[in-house]
N, C-alpha and C. Protein backbone atom coordinates (compact mmCIF):
# COMPACT_ATOMS: atom_id res chain seq x y z
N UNK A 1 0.83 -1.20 0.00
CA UNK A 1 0.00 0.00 0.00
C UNK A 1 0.87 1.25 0.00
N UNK A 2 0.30 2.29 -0.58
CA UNK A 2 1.28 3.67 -0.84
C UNK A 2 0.26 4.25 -0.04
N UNK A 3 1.33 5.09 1.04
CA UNK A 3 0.58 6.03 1.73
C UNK A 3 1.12 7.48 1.79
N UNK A 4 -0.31 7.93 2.26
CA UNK A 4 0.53 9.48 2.40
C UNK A 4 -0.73 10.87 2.27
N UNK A 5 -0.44 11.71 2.79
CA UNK A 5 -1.81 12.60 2.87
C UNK A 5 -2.46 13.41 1.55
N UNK A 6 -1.54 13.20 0.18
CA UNK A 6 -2.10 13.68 -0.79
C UNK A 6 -3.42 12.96 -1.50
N UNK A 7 -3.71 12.27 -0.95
CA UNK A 7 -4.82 11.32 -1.61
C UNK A 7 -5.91 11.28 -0.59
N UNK A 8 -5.81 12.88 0.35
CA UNK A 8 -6.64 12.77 0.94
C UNK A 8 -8.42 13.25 0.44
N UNK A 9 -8.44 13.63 -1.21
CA UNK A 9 -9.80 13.35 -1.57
C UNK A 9 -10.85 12.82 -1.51
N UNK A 10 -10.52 11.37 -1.39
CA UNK A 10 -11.25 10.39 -1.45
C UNK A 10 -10.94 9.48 -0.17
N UNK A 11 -10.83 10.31 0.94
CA UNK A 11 -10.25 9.22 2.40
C UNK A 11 -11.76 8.50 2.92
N UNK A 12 -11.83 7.71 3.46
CA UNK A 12 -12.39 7.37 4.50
C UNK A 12 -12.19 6.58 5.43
N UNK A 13 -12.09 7.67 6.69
CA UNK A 13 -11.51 7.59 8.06
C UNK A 13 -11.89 6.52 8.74
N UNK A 14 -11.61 5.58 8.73
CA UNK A 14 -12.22 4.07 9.67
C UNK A 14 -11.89 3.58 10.57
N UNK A 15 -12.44 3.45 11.66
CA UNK A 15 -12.03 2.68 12.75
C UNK A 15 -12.46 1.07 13.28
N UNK A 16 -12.16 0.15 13.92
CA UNK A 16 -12.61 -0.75 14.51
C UNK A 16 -12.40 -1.42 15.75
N UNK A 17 -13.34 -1.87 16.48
CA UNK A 17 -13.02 -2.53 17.53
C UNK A 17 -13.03 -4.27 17.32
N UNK A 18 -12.17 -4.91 17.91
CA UNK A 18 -12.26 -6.41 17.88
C UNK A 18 -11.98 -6.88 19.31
N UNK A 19 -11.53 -8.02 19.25
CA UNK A 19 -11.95 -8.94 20.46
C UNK A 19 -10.64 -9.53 20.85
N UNK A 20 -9.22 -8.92 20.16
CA UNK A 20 -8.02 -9.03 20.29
C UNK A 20 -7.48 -8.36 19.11
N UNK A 21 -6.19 -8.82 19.01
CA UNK A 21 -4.91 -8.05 17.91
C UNK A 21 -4.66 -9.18 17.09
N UNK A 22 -5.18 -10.25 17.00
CA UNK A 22 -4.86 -11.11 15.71
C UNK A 22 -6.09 -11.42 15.21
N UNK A 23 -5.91 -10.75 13.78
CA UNK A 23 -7.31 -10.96 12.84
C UNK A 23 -7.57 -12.49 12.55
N UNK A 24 -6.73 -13.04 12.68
CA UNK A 24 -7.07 -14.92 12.15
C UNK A 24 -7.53 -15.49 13.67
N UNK A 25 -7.70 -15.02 14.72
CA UNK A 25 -7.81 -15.92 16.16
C UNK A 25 -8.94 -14.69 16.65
N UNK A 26 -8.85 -13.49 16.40
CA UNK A 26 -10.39 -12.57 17.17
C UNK A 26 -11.32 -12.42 16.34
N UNK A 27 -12.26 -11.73 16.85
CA UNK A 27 -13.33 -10.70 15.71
C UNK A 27 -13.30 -9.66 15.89
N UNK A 28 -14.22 -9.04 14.66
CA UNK A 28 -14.13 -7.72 14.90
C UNK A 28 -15.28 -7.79 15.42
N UNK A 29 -15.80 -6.49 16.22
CA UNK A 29 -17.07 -6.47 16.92
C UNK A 29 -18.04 -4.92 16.88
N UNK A 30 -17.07 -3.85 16.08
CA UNK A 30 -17.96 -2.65 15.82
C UNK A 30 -16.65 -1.93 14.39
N UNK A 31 -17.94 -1.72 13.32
CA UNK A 31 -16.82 -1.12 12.66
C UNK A 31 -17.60 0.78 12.18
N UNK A 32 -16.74 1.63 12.72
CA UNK A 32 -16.93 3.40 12.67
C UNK A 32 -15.85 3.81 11.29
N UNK A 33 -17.04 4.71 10.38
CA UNK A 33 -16.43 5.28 9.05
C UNK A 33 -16.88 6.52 9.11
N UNK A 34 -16.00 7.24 8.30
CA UNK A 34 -16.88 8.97 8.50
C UNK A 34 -16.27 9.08 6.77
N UNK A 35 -16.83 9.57 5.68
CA UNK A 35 -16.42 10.38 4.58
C UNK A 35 -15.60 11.82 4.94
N UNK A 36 -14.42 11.23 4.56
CA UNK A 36 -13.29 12.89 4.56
C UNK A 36 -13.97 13.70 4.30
N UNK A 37 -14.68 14.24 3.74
CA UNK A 37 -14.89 15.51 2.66
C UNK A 37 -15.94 15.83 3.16
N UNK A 38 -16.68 14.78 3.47
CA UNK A 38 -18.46 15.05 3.76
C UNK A 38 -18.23 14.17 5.19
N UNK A 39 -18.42 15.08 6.11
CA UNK A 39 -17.99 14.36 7.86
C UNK A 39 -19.36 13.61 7.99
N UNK A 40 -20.78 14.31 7.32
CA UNK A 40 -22.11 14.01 7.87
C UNK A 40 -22.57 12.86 6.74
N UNK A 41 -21.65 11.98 6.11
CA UNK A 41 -21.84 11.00 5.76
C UNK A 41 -21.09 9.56 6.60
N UNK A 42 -21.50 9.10 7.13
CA UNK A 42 -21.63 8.01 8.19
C UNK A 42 -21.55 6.73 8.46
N UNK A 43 -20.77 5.85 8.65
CA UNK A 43 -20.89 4.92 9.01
C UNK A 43 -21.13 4.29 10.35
N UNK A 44 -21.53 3.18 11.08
CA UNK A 44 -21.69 2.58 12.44
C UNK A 44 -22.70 1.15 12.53
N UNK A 45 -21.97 -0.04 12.88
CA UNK A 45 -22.44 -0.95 12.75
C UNK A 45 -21.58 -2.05 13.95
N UNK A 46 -22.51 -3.03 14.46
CA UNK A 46 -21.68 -3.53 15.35
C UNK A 46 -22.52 -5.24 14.83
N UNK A 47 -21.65 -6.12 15.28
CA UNK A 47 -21.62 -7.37 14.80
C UNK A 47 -21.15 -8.48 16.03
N UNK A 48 -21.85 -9.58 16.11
CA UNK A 48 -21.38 -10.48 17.39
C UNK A 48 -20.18 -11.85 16.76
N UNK A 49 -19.52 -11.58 17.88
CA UNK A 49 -18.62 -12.24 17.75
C UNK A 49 -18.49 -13.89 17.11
N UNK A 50 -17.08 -13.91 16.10
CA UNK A 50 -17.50 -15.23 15.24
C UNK A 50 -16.99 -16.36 16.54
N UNK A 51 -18.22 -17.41 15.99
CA UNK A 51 -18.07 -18.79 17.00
C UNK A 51 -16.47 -19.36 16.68
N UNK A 52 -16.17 -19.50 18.10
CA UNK A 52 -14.84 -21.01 17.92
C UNK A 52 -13.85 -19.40 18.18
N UNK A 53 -13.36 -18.26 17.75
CA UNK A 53 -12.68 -17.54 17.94
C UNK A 53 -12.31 -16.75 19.64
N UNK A 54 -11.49 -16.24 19.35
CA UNK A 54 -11.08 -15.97 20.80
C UNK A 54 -11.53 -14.76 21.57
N UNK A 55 -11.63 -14.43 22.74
CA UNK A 55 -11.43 -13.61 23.09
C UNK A 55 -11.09 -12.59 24.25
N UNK A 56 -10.26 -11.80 24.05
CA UNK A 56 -9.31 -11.37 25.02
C UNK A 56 -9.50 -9.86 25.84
N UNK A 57 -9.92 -10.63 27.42
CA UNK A 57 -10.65 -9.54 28.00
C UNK A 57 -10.10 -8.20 28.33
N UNK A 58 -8.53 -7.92 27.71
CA UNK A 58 -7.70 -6.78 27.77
C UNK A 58 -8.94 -5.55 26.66
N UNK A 59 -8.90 -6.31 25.54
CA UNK A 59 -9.35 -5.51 24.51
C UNK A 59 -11.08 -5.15 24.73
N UNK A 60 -11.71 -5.72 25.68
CA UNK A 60 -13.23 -5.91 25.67
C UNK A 60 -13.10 -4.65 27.01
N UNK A 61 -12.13 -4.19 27.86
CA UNK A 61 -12.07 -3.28 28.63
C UNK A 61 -11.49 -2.26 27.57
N UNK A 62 -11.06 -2.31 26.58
CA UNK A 62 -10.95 -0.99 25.90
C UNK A 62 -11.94 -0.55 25.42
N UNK A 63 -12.53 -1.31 24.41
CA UNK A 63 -13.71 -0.82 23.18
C UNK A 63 -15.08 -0.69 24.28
N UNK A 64 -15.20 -1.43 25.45
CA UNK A 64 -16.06 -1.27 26.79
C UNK A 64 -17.09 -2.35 26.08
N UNK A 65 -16.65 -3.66 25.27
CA UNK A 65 -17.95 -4.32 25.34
C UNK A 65 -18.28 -5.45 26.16
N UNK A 66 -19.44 -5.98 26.36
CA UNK A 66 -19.72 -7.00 27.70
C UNK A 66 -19.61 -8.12 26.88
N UNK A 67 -19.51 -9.26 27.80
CA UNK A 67 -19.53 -10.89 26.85
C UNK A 67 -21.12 -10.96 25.73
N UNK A 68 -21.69 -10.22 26.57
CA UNK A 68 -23.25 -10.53 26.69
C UNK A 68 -23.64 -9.25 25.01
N UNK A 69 -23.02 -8.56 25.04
CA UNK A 69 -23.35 -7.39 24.15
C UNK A 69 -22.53 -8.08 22.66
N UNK A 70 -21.28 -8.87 22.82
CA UNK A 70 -20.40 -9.27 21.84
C UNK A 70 -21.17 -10.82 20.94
N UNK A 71 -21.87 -11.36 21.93
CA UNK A 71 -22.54 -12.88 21.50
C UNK A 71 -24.11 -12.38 21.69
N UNK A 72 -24.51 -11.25 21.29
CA UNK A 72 -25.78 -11.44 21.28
C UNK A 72 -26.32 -11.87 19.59
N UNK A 73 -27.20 -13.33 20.23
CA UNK A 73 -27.58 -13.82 18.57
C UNK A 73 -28.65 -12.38 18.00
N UNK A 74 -28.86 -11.93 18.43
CA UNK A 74 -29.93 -10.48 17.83
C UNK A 74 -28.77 -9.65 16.74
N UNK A 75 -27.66 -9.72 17.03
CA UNK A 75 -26.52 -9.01 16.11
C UNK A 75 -26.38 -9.74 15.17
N UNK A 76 -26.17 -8.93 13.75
CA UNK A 76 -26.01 -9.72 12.42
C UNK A 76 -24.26 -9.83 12.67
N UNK A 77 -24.04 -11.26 11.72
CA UNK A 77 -22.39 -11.84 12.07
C UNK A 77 -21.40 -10.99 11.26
N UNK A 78 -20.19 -11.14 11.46
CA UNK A 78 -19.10 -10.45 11.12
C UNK A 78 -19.39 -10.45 9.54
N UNK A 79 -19.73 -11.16 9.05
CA UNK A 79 -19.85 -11.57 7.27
C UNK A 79 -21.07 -10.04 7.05
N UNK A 80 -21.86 -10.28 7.61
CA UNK A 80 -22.72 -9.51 7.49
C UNK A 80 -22.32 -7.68 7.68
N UNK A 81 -22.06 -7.38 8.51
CA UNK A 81 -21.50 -6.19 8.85
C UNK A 81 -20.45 -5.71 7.88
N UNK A 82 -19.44 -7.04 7.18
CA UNK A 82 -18.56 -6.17 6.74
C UNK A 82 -19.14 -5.59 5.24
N UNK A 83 -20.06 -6.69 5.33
CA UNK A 83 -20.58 -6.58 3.65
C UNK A 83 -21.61 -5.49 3.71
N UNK A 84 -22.10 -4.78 4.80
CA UNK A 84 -22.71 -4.15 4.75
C UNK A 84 -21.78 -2.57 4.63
N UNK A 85 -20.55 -2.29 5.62
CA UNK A 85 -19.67 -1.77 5.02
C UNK A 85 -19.14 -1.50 3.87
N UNK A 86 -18.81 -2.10 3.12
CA UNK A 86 -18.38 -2.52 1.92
C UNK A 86 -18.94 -1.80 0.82
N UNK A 87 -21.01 -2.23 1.25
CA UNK A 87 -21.67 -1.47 0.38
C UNK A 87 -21.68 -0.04 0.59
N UNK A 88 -21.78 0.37 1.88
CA UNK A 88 -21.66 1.50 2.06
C UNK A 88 -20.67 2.29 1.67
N UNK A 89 -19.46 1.78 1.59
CA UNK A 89 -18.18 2.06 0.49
C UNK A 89 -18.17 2.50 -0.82
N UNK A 90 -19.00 1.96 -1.20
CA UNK A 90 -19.03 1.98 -2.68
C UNK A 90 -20.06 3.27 -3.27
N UNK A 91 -20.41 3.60 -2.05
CA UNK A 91 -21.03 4.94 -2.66
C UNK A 91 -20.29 6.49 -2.70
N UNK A 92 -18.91 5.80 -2.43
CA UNK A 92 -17.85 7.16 -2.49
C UNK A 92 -17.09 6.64 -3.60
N UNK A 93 -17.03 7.86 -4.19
CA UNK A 93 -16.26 7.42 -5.43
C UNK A 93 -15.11 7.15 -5.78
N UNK A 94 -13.94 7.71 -4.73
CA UNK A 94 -12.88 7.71 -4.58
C UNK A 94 -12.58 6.48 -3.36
N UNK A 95 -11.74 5.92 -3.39
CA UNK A 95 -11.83 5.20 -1.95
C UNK A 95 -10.80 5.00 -1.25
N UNK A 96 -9.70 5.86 -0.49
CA UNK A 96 -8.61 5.46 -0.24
C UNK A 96 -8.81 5.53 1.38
N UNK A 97 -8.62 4.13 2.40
CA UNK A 97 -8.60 3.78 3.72
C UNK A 97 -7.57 4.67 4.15
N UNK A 98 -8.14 5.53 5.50
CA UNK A 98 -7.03 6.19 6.39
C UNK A 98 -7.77 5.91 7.95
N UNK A 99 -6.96 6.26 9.16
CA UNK A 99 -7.01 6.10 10.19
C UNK A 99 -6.30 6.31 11.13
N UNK A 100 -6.39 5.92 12.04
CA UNK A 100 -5.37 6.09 13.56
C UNK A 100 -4.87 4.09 13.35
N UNK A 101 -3.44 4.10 13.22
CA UNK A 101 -3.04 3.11 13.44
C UNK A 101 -3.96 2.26 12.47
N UNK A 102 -4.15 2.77 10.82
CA UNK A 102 -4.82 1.74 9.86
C UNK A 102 -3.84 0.64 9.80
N UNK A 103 -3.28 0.39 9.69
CA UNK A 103 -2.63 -1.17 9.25
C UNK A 103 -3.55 -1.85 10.23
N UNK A 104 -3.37 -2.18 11.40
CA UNK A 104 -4.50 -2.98 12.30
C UNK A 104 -5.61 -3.15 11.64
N UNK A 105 -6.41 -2.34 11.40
CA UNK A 105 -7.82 -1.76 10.67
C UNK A 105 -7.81 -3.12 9.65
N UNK A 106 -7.03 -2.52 8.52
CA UNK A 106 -6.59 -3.02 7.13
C UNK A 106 -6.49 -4.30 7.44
N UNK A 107 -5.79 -4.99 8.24
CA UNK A 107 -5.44 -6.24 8.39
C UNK A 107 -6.79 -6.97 8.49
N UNK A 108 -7.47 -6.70 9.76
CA UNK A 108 -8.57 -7.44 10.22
C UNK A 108 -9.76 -7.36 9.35
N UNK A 109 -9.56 -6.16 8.39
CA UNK A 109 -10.85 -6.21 7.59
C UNK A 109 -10.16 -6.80 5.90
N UNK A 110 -8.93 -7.19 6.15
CA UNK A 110 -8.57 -8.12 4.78
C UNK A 110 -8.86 -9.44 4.97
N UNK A 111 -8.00 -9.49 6.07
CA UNK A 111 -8.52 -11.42 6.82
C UNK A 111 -9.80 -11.72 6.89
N UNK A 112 -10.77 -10.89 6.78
CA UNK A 112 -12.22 -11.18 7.50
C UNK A 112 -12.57 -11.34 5.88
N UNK A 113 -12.29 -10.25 5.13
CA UNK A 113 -12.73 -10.23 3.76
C UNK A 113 -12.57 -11.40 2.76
N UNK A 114 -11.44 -11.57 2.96
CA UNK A 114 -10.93 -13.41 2.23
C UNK A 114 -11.64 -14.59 3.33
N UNK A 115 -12.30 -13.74 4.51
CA UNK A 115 -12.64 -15.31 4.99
C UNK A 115 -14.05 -15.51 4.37
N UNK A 116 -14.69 -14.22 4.48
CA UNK A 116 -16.39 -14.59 4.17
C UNK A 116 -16.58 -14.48 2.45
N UNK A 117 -15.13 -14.30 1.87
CA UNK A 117 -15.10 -13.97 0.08
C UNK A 117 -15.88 -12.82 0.09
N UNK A 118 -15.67 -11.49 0.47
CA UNK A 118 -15.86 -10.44 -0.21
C UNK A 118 -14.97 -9.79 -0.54
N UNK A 119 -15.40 -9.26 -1.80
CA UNK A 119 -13.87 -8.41 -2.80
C UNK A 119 -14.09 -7.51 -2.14
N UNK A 120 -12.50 -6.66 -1.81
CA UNK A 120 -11.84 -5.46 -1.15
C UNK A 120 -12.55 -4.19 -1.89
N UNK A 121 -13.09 -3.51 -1.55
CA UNK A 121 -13.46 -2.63 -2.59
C UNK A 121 -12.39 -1.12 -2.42
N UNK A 122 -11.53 -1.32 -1.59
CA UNK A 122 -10.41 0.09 -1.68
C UNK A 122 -9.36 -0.05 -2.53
N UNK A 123 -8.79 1.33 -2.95
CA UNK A 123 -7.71 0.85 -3.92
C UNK A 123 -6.80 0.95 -2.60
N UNK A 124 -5.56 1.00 -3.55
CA UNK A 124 -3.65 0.42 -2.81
C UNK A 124 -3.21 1.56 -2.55
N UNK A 125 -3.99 2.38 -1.73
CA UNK A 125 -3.22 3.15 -0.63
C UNK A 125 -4.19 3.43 0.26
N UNK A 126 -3.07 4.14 1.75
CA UNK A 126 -3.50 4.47 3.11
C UNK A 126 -2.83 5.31 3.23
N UNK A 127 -3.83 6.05 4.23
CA UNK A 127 -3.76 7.45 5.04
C UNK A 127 -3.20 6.90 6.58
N UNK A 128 -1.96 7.01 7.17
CA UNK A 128 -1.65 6.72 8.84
C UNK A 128 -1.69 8.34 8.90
N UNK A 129 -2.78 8.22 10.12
CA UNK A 129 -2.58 9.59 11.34
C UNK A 129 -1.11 9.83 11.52
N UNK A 130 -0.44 8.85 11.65
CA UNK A 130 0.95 9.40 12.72
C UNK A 130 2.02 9.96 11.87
N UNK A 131 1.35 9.59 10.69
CA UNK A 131 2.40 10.08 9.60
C UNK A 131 2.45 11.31 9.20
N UNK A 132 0.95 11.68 9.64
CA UNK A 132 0.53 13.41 9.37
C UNK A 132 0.99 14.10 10.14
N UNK A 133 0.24 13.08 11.37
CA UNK A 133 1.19 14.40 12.93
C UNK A 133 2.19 15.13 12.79
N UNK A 134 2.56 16.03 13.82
CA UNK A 134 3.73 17.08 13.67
C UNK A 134 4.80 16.29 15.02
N UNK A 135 4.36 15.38 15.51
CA UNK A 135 5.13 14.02 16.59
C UNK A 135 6.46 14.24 15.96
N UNK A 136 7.94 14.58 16.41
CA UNK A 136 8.77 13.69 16.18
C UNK A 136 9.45 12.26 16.42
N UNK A 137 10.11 11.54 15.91
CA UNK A 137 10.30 10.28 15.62
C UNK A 137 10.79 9.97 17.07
N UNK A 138 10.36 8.82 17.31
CA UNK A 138 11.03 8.31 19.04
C UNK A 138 10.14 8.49 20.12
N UNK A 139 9.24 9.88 19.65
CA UNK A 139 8.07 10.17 20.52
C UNK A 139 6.73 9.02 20.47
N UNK A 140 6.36 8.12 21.76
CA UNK A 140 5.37 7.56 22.29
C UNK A 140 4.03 8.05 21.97
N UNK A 141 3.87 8.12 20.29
CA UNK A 141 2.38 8.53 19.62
C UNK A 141 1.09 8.00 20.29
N UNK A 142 0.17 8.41 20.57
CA UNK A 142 -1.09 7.88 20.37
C UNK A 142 -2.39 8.53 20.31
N UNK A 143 -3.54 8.35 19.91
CA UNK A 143 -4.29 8.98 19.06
C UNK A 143 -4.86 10.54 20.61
N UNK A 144 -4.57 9.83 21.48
CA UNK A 144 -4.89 10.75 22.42
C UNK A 144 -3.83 12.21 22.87
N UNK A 145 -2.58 11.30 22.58
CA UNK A 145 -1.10 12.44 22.92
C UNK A 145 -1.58 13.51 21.68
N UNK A 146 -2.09 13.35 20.20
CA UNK A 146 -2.19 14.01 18.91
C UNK A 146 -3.31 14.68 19.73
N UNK A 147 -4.49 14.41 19.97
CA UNK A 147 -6.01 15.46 20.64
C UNK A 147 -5.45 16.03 21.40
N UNK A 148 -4.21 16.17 22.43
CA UNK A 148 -3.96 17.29 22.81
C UNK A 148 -3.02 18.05 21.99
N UNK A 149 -2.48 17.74 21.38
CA UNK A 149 -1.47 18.77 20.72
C UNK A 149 -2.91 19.65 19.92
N UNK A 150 -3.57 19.09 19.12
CA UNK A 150 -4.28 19.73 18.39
C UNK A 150 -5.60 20.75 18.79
N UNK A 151 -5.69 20.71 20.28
CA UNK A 151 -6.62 21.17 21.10
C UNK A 151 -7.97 20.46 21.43
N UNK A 152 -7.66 19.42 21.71
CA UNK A 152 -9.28 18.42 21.56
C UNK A 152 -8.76 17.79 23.00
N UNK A 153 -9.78 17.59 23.45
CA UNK A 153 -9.95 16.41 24.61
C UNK A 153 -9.36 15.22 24.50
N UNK A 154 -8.98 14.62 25.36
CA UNK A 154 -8.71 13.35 25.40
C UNK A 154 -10.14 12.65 25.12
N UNK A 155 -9.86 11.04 25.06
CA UNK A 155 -11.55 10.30 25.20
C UNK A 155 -10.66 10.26 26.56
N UNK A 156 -12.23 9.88 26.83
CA UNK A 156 -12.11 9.41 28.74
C UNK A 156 -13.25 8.02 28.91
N UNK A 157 -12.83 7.02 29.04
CA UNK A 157 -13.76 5.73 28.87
C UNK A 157 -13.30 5.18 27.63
N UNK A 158 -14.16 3.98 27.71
CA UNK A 158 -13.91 3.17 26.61
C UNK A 158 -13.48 3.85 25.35
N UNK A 159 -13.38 2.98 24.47
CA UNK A 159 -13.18 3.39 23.07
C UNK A 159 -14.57 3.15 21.97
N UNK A 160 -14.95 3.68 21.29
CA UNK A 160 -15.69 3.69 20.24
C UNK A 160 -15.53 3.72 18.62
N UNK A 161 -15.87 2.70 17.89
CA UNK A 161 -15.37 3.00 16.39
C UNK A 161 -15.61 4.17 15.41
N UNK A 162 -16.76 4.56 15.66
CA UNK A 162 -17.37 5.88 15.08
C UNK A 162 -16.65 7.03 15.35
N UNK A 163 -16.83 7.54 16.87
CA UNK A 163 -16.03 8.43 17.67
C UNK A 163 -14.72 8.39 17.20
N UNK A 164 -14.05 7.38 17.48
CA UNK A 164 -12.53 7.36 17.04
C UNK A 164 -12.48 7.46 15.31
N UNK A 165 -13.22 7.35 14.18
CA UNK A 165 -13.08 7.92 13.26
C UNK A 165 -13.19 9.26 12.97
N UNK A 166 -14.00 9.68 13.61
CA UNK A 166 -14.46 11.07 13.54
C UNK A 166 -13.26 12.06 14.03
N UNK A 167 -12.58 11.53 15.49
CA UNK A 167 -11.74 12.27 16.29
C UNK A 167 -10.40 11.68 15.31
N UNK A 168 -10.25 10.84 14.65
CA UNK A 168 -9.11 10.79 13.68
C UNK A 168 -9.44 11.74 12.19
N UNK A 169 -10.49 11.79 11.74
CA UNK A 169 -10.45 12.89 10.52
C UNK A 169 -10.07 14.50 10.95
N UNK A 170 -10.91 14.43 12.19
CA UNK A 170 -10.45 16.00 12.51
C UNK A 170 -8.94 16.16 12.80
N UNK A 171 -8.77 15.13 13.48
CA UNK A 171 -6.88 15.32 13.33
C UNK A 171 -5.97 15.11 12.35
N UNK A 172 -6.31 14.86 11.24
CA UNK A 172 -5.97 14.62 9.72
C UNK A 172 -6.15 16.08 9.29
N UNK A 173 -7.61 16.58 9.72
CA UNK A 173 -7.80 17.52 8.39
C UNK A 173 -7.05 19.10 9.85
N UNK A 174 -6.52 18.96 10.70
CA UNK A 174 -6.10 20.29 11.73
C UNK A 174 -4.60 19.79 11.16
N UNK A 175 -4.11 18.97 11.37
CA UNK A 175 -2.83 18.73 11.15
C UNK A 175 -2.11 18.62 9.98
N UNK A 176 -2.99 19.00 8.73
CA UNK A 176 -2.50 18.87 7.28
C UNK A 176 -2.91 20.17 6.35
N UNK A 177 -4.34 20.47 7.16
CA UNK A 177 -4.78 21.65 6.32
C UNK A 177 -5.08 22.70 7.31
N UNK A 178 -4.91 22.75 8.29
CA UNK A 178 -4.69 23.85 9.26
C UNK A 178 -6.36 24.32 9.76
N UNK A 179 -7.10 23.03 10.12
CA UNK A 179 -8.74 23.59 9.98
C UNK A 179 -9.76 22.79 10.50
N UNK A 180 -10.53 22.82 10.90
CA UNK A 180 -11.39 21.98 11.38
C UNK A 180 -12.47 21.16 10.26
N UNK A 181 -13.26 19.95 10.69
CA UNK A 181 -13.47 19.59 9.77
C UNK A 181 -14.86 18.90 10.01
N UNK A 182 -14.97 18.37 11.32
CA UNK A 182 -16.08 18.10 12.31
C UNK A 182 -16.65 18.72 12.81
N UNK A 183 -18.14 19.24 12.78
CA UNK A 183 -18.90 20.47 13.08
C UNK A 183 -19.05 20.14 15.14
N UNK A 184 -19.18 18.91 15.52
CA UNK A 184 -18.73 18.62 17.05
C UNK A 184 -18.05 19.04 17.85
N UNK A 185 -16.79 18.94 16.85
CA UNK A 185 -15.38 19.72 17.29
C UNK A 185 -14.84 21.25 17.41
N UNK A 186 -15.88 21.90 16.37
CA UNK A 186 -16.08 23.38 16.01
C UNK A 186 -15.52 24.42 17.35
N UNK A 187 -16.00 23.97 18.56
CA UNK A 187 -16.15 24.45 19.78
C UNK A 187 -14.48 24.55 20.07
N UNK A 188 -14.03 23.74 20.02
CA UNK A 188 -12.24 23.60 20.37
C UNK A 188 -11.55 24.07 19.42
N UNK A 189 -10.86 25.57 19.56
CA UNK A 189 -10.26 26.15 18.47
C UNK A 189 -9.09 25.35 18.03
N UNK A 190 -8.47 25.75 16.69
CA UNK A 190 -7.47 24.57 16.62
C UNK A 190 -5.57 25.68 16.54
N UNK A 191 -5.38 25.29 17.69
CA UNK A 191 -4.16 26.00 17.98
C UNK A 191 -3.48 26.74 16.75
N UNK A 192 -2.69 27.94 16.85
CA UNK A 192 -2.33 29.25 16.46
C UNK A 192 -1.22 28.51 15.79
N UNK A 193 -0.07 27.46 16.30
CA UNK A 193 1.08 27.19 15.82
C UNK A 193 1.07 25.67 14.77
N UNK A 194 -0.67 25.19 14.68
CA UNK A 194 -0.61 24.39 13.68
C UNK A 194 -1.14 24.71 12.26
N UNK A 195 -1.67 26.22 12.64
CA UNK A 195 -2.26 27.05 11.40
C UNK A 195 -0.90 27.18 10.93
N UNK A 196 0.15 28.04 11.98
CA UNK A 196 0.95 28.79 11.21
C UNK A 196 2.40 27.54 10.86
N UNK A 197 1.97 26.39 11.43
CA UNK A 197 3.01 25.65 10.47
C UNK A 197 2.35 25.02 8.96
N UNK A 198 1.11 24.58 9.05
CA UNK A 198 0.33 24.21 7.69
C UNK A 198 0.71 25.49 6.91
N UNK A 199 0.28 26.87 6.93
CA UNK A 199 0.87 27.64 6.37
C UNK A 199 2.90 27.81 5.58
N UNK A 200 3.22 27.67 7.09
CA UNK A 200 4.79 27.72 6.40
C UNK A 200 4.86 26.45 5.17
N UNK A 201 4.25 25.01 5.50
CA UNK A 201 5.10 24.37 4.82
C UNK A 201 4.04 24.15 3.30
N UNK A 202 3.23 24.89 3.13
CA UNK A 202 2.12 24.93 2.22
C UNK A 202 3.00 26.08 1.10
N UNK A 203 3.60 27.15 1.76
CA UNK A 203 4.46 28.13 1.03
C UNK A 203 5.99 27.29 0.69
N UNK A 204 6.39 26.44 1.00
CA UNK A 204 7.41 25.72 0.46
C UNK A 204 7.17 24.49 -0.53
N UNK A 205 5.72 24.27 -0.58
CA UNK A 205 5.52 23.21 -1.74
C UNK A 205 5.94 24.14 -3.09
């Protein structure tokens, strides 16, 4: 995959929660999309966990889900959700995957994709948050250390897939184009010295 923030036309910001860190042994269990361009186009869907797979109660205290909320038969299955994604994909015309820490993302929704045979519908590149950040190298990134540099709140509680897409586009579009981008976020000005570096290095392209 070729990455990098010029192909941020056609992004969409995705997040997911699963049931561990290996896509062949967990599930995924909520997957959050927001359209770059158009924030008030939406994704949010949550799915119960696939039978026989694992799961690891480190990650079920992050994303905050219960045993009982992850295996409820009332939830359509991982096959279902992604394909419902997928479609929802396809109504942007451009399609290039970005995120907080996408490779994870990417992984679990490739493995899942070759498991239930649905074709990938993104092309061969990604957007990484950390690559945009203004972080230097060595520095202990994470999507929360970036919300404060950029003037946003930390989350406080669990994690959410939606939320965490949303709070990753706005930090894409403050940290690249000097601006807000989420009408939520509107309220939290976006600091004086990330305008005026988007500026400096916008005059050196």
């Amino acid at each position: 995959m070729k990455s990098g923030f010029p192909y941020r036309d056609g992004m969409i910001v995705t997040d997911i929660e699963s049931t561990g860190m290996d896509p062949k042994k967990n599930s995924i269990v909520s997957i959050g999309a927001v359209e770059f361009e158009n924030p008030g186009n939406r994704f949010y869907g949550e799915c119960k966990v696939e039978e026989g797979l694992e799961i690891d109660p480190v990650s079920l205290q992050i994303n905050g889900f219960s045993l009982h909320e992850i295996m409820d038969p009332k939830k359509p299955t991982g096959n279902e959700l992604l394909g419902k994604f997928f479609e929802w994909v396809k109504g942007i015309e451009e399609r290039t995957l970005a995120g907080d820490n996408i490779w994870f993302d990417t992984g679990f929704m490739k493995e899942k994709s070759k498991k239930f045979g649905l074709k990938w519908p993104f092309q061969g590149k990604a957007v990484e948050l950390h690559e945009v950040s203004l972080l230097t190298e060595g520095v202990p990134w994470s999507l929360d250390l970036i919300l404060r540099i950029i003037g946003i709140p930390e989350r406080k509680g669990s994690h959410n897939a939606l939320n965490d897409a949303l709070l990753t586009a706005e930090a894409i579009s403050r940290l690249a184009l000097g601006k807000g981008r989420v009408k939520k976020y509107q309220k939290y000005p976006v600091p004086d010295f990330i305008r005026e570096f988007v500026e400096i290095t916008k005059k050196k392209k």
